[in-house]
C-alpha atoms as a PDB file:
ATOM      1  CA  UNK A   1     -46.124 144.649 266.168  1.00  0.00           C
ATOM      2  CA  UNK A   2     -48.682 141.817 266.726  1.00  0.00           C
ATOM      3  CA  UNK A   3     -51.471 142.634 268.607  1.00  0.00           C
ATOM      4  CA  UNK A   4     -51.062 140.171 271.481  1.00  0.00           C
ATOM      5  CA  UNK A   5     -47.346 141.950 272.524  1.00  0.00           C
ATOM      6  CA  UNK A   6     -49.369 144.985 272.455  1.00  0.00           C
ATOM      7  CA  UNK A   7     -49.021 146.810 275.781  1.00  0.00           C
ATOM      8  CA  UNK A   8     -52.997 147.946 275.898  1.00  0.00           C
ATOM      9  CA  UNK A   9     -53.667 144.245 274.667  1.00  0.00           C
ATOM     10  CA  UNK A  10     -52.093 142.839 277.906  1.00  0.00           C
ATOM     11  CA  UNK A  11     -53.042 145.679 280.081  1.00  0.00           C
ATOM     12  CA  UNK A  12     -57.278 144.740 279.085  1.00  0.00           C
ATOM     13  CA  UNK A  13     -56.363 141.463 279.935  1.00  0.00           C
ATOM     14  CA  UNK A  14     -54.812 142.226 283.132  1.00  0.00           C
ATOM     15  CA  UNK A  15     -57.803 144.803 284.344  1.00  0.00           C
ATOM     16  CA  UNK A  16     -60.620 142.702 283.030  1.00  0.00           C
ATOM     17  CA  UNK A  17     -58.879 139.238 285.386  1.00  0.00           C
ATOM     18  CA  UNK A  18     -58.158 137.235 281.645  1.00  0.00           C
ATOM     19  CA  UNK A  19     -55.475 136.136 282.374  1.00  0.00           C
ATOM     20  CA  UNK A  20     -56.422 132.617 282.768  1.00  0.00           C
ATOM     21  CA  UNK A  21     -52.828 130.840 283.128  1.00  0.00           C
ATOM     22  CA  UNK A  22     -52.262 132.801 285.861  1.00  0.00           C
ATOM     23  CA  UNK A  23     -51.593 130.406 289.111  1.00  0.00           C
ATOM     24  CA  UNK A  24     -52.093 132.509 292.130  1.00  0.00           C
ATOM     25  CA  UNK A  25     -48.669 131.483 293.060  1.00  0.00           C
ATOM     26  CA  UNK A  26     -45.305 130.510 292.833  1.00  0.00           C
ATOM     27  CA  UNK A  27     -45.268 127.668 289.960  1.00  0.00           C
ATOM     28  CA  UNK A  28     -44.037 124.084 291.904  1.00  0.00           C
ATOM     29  CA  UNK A  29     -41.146 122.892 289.416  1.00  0.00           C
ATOM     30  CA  UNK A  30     -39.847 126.801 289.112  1.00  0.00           C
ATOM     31  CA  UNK A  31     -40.095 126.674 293.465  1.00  0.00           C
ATOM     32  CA  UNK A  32     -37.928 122.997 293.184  1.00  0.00           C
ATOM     33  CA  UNK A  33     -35.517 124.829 290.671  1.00  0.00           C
ATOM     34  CA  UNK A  34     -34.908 127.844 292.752  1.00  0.00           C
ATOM     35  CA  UNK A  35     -35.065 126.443 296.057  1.00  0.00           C
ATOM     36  CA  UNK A  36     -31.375 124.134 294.656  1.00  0.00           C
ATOM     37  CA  UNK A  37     -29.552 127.214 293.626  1.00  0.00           C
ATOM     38  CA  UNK A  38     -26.690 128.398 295.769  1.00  0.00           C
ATOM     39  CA  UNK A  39     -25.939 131.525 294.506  1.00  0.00           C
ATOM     40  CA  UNK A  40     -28.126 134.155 295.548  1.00  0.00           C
ATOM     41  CA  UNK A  41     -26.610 136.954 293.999  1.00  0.00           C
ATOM     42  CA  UNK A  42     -26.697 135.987 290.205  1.00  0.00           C
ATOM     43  CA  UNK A  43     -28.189 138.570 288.192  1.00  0.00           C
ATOM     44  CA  UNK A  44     -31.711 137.040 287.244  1.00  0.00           C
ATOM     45  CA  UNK A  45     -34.547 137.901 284.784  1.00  0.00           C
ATOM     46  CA  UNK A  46     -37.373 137.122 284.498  1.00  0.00           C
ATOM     47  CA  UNK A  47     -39.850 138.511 281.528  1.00  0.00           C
ATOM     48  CA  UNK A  48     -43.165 139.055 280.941  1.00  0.00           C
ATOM     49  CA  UNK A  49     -43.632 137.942 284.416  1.00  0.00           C
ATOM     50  CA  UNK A  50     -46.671 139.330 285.239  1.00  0.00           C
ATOM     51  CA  UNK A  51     -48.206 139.028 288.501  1.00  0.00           C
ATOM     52  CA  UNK A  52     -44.299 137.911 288.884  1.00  0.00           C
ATOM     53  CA  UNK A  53     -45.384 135.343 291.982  1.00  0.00           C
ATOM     54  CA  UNK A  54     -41.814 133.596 291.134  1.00  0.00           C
ATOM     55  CA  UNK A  55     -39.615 137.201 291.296  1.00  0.00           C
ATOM     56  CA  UNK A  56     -41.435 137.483 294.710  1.00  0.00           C
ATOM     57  CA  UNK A  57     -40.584 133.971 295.993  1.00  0.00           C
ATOM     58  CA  UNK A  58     -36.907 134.562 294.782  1.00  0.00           C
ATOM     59  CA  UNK A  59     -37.036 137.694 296.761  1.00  0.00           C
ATOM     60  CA  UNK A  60     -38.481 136.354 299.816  1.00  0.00           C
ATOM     61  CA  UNK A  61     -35.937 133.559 299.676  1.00  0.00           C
ATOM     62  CA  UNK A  62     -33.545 136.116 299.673  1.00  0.00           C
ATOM     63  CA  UNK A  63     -32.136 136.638 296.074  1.00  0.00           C
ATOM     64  CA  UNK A  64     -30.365 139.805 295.425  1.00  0.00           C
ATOM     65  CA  UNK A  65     -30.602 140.670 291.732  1.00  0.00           C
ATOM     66  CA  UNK A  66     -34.062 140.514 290.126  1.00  0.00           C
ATOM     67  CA  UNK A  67     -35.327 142.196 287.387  1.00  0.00           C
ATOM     68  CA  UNK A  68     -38.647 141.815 286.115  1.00  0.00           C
ATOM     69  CA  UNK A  69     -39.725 143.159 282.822  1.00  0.00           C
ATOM     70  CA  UNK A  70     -43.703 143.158 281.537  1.00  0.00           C
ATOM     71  CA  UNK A  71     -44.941 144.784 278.790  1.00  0.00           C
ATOM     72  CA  UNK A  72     -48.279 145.789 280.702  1.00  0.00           C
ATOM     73  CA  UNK A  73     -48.882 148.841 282.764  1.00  0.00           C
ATOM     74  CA  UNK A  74     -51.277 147.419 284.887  1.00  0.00           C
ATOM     75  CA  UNK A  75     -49.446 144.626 286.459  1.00  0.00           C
ATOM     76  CA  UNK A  76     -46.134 146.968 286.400  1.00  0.00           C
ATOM     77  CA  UNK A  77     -46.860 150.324 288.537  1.00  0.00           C
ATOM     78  CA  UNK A  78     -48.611 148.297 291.424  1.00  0.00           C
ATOM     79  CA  UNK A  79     -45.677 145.927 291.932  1.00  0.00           C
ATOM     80  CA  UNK A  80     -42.771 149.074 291.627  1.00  0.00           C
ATOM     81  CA  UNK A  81     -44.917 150.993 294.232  1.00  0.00           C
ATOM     82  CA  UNK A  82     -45.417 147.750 296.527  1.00  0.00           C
ATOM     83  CA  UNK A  83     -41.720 147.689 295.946  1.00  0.00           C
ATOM     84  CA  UNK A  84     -40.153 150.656 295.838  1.00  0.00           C
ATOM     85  CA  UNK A  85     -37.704 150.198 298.821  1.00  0.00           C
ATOM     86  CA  UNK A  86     -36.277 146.989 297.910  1.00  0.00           C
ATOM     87  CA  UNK A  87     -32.701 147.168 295.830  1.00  0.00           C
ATOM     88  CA  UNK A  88     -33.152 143.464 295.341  1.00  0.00           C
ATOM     89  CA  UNK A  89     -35.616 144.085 292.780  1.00  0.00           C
ATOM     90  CA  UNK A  90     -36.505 145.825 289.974  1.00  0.00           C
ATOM     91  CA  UNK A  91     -39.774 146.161 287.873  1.00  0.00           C
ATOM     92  CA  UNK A  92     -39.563 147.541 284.704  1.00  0.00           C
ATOM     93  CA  UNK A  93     -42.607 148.080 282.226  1.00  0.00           C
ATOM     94  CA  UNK A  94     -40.888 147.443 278.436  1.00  0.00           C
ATOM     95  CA  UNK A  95     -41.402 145.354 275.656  1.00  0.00           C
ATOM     96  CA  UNK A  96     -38.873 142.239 276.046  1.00  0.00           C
ATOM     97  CA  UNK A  97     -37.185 143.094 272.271  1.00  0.00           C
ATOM     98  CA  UNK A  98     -36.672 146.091 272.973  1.00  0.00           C
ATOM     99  CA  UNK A  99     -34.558 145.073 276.504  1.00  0.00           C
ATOM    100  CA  UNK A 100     -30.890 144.719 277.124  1.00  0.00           C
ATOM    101  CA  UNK A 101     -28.654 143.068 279.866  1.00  0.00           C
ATOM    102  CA  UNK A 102     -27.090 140.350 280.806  1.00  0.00           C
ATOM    103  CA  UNK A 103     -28.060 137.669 283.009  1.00  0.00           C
ATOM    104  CA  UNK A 104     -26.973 134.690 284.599  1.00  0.00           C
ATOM    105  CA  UNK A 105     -30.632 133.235 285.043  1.00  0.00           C
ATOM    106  CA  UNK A 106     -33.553 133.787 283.122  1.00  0.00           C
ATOM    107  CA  UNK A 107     -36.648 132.376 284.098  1.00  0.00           C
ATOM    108  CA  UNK A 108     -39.772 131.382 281.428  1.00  0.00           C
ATOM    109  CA  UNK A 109     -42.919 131.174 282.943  1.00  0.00           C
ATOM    110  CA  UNK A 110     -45.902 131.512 280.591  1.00  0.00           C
ATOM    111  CA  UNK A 111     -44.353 134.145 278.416  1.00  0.00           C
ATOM    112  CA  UNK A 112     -43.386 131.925 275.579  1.00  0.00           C
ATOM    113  CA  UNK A 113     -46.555 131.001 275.438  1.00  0.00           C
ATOM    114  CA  UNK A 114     -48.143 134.362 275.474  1.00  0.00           C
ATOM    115  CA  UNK A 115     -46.339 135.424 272.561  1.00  0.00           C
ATOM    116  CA  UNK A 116     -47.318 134.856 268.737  1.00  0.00           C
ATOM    117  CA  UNK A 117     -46.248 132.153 267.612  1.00  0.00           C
ATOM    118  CA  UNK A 118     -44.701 133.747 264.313  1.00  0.00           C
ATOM    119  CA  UNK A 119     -41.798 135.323 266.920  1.00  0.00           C
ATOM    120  CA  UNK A 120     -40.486 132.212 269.120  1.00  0.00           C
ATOM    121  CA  UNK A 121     -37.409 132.590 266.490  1.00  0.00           C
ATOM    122  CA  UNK A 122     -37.027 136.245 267.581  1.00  0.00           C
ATOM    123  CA  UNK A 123     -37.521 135.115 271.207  1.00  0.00           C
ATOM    124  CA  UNK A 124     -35.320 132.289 271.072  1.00  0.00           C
ATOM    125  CA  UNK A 125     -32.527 134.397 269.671  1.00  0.00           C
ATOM    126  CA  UNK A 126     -33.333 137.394 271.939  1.00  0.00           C
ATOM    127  CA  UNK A 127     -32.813 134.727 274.796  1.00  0.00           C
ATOM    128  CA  UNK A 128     -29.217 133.826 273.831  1.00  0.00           C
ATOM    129  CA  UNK A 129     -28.118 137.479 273.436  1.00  0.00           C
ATOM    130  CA  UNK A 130     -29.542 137.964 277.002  1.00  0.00           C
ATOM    131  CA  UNK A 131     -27.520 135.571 279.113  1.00  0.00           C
ATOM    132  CA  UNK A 132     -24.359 135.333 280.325  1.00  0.00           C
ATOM    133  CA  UNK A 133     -21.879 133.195 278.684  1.00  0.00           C
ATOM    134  CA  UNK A 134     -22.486 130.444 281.378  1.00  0.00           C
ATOM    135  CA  UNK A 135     -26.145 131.482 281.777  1.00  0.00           C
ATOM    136  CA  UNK A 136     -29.075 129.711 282.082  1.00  0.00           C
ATOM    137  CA  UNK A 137     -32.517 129.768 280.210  1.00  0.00           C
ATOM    138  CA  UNK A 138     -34.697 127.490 282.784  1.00  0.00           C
ATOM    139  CA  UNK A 139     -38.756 127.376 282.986  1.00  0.00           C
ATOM    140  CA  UNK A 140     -41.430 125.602 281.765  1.00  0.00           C
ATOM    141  CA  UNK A 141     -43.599 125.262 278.330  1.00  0.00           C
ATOM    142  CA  UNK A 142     -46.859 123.732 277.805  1.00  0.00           C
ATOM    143  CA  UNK A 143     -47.110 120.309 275.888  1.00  0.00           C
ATOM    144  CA  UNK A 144     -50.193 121.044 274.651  1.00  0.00           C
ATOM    145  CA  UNK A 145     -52.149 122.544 272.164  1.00  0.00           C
ATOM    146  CA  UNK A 146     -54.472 125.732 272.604  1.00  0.00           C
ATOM    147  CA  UNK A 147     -57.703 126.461 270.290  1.00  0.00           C
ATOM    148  CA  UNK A 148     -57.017 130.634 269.216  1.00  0.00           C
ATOM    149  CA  UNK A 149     -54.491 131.693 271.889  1.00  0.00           C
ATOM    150  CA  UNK A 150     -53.357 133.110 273.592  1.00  0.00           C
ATOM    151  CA  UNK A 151     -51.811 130.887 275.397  1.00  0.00           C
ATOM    152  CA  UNK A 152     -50.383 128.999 272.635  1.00  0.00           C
ATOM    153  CA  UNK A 153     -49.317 125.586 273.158  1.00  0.00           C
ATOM    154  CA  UNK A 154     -46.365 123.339 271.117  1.00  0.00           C
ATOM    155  CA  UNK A 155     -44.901 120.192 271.994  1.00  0.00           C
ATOM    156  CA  UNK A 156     -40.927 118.838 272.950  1.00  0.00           C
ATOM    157  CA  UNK A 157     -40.578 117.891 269.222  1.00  0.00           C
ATOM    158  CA  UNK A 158     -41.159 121.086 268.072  1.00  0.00           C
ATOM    159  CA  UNK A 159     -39.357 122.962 271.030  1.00  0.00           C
ATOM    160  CA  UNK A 160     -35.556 120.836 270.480  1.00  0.00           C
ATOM    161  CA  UNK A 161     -35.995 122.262 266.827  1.00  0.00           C
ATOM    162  CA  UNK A 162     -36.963 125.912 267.673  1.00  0.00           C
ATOM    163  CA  UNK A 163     -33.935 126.015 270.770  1.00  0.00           C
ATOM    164  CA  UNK A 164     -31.267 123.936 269.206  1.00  0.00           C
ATOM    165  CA  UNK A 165     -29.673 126.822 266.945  1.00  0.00           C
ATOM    166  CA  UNK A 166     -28.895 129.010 269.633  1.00  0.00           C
ATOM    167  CA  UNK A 167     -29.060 126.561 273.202  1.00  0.00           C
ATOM    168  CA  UNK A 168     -27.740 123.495 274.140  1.00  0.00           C
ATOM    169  CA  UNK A 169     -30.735 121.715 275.937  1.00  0.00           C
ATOM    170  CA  UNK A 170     -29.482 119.938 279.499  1.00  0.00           C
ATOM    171  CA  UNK A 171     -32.744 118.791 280.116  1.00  0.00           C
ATOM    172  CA  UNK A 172     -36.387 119.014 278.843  1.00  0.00           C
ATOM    173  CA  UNK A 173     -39.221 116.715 280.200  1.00  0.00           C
ATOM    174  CA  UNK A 174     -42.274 116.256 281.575  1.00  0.00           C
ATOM    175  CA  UNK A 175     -42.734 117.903 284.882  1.00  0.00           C
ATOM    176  CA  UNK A 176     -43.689 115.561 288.149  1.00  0.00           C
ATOM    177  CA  UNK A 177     -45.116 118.644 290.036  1.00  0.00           C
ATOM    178  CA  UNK A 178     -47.580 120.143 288.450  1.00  0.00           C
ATOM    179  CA  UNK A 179     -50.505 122.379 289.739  1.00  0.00           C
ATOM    180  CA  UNK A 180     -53.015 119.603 289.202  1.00  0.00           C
ATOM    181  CA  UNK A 181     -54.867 121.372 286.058  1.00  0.00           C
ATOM    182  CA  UNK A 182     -51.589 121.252 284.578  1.00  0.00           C
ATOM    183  CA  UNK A 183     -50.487 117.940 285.480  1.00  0.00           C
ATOM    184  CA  UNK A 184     -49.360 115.775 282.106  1.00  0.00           C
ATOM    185  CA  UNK A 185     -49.080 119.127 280.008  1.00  0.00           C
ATOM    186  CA  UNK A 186     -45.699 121.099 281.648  1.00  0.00           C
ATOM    187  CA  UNK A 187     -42.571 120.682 280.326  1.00  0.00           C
ATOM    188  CA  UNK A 188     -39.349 121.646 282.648  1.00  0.00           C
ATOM    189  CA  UNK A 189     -36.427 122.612 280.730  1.00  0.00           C
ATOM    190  CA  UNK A 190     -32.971 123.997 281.471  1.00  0.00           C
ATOM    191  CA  UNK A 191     -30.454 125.151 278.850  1.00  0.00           C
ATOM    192  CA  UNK A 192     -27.439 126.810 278.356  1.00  0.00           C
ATOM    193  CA  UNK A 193     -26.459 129.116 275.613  1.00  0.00           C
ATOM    194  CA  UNK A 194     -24.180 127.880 272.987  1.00  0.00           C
ATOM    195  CA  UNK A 195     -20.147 129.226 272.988  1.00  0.00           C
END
């Protein structure tokens, strides 16, 4: 297993506050997405999430089915204690390949980029056999490049390539609503899972 999906990797980088993509907050596009969906009952994951600031605005906003899945220890036990009494949501410390469900919304926020590089084919098919038949795959990617990593970066080019086998893409572009150190280097995207 590479080093950076390690769970002590992630759990140093947690205690010792490097995690330096890490907004604070809810992301603004991923707020714009949610706050437009209807249905607040879909069954929705969200992985490697983190300080999961977006499971706890979906929560708040009064989504039913959340499950967050991380990896790291440190950012897990805190949030299922703070937790514990809600039904609505669920953390769960695991390594993403080794999960299984079904979903109707997954949600990328700064996981693909977290990962090596050498397993965005893995991901990407890990993805598809994730959602629902109608599900979504919806979040944003950097369109950027990273010295070392992580994070590592990529571009749209490279992303329609890497998706296409397993996703059909309904949209991918820049985002308008950026944190501003981020502005000019977020891509939104929204897909749906090949039949």
């Amino acid at each position: 297993m590479s080093a950076f999906l390690s769970a002590d990797y992630w759990n140093q980088r947690y205690i010792n506050n490097a995690a330096q993509w890490d907004l604070g907050r809810v992301s603004p596009p991923l707020k714009a997405y949610f706050d437009q969906l209807t249905d607040k009952d879909i069954p929705i994951l969200i992985p490697g999430a983190g300080n999961s600031y977006e499971a706890i605005y979906l929560l708040d906003h009064g989504f039913t089915n959340i499950s967050v899945i991380d990896i790291a220890p440190a950012v897990i036990q805190p949030l299922q204690e703070k937790f514990k009494n809600q039904s609505a949501i669920r953390f769960i410390q695991t390594d993403f390949f080794d999960w299984e469900g079904k979903y109707d919304l997954i949600v990328e926020q700064t996981f693909f980029c977290a990962i090596n590089p050498d397993l965005r084919e893995k991901y990407v098919a890990k993805m598809a056999s994730l959602l629902s038949a109608n599900g979504k795959l919806a979040g944003l990617l950097f369109n950027r490049q990273f010295e070392g990593g992580p994070p590592f970066g990529g571009d749209k080019n490279a992303y329609q390539v890497l998706f296409k086998k397993y996703f059909q893409i309904d949209i991918m572009a820049p985002c308008f609503n950026s944190v501003p150190p981020r502005a000019g280097t977020e891509l939104f995207f929204k897909m749906s899972r090949k039949k």
